[in-house]
Protein backbone atom coordinates (compact mmCIF):
# COMPACT_ATOMS: atom_id res chain seq x y z
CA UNK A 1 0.00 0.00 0.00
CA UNK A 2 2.58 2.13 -0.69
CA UNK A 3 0.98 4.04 -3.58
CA UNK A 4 -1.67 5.08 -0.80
CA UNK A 5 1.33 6.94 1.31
CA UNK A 6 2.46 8.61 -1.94
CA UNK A 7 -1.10 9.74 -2.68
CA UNK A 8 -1.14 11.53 0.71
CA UNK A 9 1.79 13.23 0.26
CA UNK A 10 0.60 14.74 -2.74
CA UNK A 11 -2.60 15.42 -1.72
CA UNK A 12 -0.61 17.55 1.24
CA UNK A 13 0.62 20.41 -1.22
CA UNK A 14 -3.03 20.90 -1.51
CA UNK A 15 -1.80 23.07 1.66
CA UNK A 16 -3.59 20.39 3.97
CA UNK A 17 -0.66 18.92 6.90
CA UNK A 18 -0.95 15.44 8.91
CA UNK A 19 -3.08 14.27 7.03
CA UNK A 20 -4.37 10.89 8.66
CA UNK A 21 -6.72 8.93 7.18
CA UNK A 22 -9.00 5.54 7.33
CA UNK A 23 -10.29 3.69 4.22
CA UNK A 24 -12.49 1.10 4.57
CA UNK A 25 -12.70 -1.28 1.32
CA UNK A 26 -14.45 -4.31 -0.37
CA UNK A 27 -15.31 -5.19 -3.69
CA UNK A 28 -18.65 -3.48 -3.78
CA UNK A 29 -18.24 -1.06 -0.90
CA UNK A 30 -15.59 1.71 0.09
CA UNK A 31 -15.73 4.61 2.59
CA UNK A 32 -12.94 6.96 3.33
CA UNK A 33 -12.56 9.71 6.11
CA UNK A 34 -9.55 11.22 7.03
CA UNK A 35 -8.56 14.59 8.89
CA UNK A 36 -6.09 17.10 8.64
CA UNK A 37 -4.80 20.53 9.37
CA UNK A 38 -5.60 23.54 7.34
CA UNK A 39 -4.25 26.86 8.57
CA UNK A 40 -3.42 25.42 12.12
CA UNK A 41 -6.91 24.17 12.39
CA UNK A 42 -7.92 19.95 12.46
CA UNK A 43 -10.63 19.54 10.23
CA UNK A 44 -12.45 15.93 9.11
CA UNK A 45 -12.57 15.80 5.57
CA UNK A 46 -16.12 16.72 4.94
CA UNK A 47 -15.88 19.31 7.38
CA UNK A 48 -13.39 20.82 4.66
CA UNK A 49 -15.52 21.37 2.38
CA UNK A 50 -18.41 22.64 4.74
CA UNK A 51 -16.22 25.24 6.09
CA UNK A 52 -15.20 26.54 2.38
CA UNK A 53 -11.51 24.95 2.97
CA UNK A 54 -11.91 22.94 0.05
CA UNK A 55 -13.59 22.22 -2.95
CA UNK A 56 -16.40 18.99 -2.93
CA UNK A 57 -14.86 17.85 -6.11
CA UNK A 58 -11.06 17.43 -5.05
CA UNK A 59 -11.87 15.85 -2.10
CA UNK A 60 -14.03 13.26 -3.84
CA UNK A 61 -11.43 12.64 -6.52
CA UNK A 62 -8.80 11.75 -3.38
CA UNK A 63 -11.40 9.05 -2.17
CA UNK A 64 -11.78 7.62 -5.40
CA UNK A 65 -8.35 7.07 -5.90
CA UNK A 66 -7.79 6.33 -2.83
CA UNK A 67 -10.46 3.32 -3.36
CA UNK A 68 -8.77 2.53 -6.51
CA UNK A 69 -5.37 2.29 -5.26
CA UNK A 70 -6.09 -0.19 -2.21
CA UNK A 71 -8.87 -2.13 -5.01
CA UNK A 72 -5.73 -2.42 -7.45
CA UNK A 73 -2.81 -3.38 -4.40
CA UNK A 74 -1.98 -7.16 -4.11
CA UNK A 75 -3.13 -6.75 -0.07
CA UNK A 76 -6.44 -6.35 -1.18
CA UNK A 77 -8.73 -9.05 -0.22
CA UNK A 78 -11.78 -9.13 -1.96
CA UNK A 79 -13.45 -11.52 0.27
CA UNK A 80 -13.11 -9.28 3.19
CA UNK A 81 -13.33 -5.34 4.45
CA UNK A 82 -9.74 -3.80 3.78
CA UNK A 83 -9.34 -1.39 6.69
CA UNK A 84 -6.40 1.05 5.86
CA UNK A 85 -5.09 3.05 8.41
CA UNK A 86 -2.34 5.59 6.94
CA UNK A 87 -0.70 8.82 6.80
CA UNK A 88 2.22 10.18 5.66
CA UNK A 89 4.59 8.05 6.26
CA UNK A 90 3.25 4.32 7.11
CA UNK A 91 0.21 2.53 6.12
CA UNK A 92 -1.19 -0.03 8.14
CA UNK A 93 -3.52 -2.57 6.71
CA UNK A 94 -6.25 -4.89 8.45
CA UNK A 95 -8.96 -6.98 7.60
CA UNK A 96 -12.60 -7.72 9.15
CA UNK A 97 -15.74 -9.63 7.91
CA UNK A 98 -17.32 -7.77 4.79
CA UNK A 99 -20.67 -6.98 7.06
CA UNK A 100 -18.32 -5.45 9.96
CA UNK A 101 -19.54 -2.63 11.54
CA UNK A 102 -18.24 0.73 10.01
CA UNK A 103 -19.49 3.25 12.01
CA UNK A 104 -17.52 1.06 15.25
CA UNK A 105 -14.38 1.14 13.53
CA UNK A 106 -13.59 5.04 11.80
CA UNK A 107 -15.28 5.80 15.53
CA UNK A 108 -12.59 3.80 17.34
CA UNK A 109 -9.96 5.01 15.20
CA UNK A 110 -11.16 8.69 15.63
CA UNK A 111 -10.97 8.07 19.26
CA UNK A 112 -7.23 7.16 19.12
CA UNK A 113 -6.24 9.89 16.52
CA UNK A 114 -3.20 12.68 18.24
């Protein structure tokens, strides 16, 4: 999933730091959050846009490559929900039944986010 850490480093000069996100992906389902730090603010992603930080379009385009990156890596298990965990620098991947419970999950990691 090292294409995924590359993506967030480009998506950064988009002026947006520390970005850390969580992408949760099967074969027919994908949902991606992630926060970072605009003008010394945190921000979750759709907040972004709400606040006028961002535009709705480039922030959809970064989920659907995102998606399409971890779809396309050889870690991807299409029998399973690919839970990527990354920023930066490292990318952590884990797996879970494909009816897991979102909503638990991005909530946990949100919980343990700096």
């Amino acid at each position: 999933m090292k294409k995924v850490i590359e993506k967030i480093n480009e998506f950064e000069k988009n002026g947006i730091k520390d970005v850390q996100l969580i992408a949760l992906v099967s074969e027919t389902s994908a949902e991606v959050v992630f926060y970072g730090i605009i003008d010394g603010v945190r921000y979750q992603s759709n907040n972004m846009v709400e606040e006028g930080k961002i535009e709705s379009d480039v922030i959809d385009g970064f989920y659907n490559e995102i998606v399409e990156l971890v779809r396309g890596d050889k870690k991807f298990d299409s029998e399973k929900m690919n839970i990527i965990k990354a920023d930066s620098n490292r990318c952590k991947v884990e797996y879970d039944e494909k009816r897991c419970k979102t909503y638990k999950i991005i909530k946990e990691w949100e919980d343990k986010l700096e």
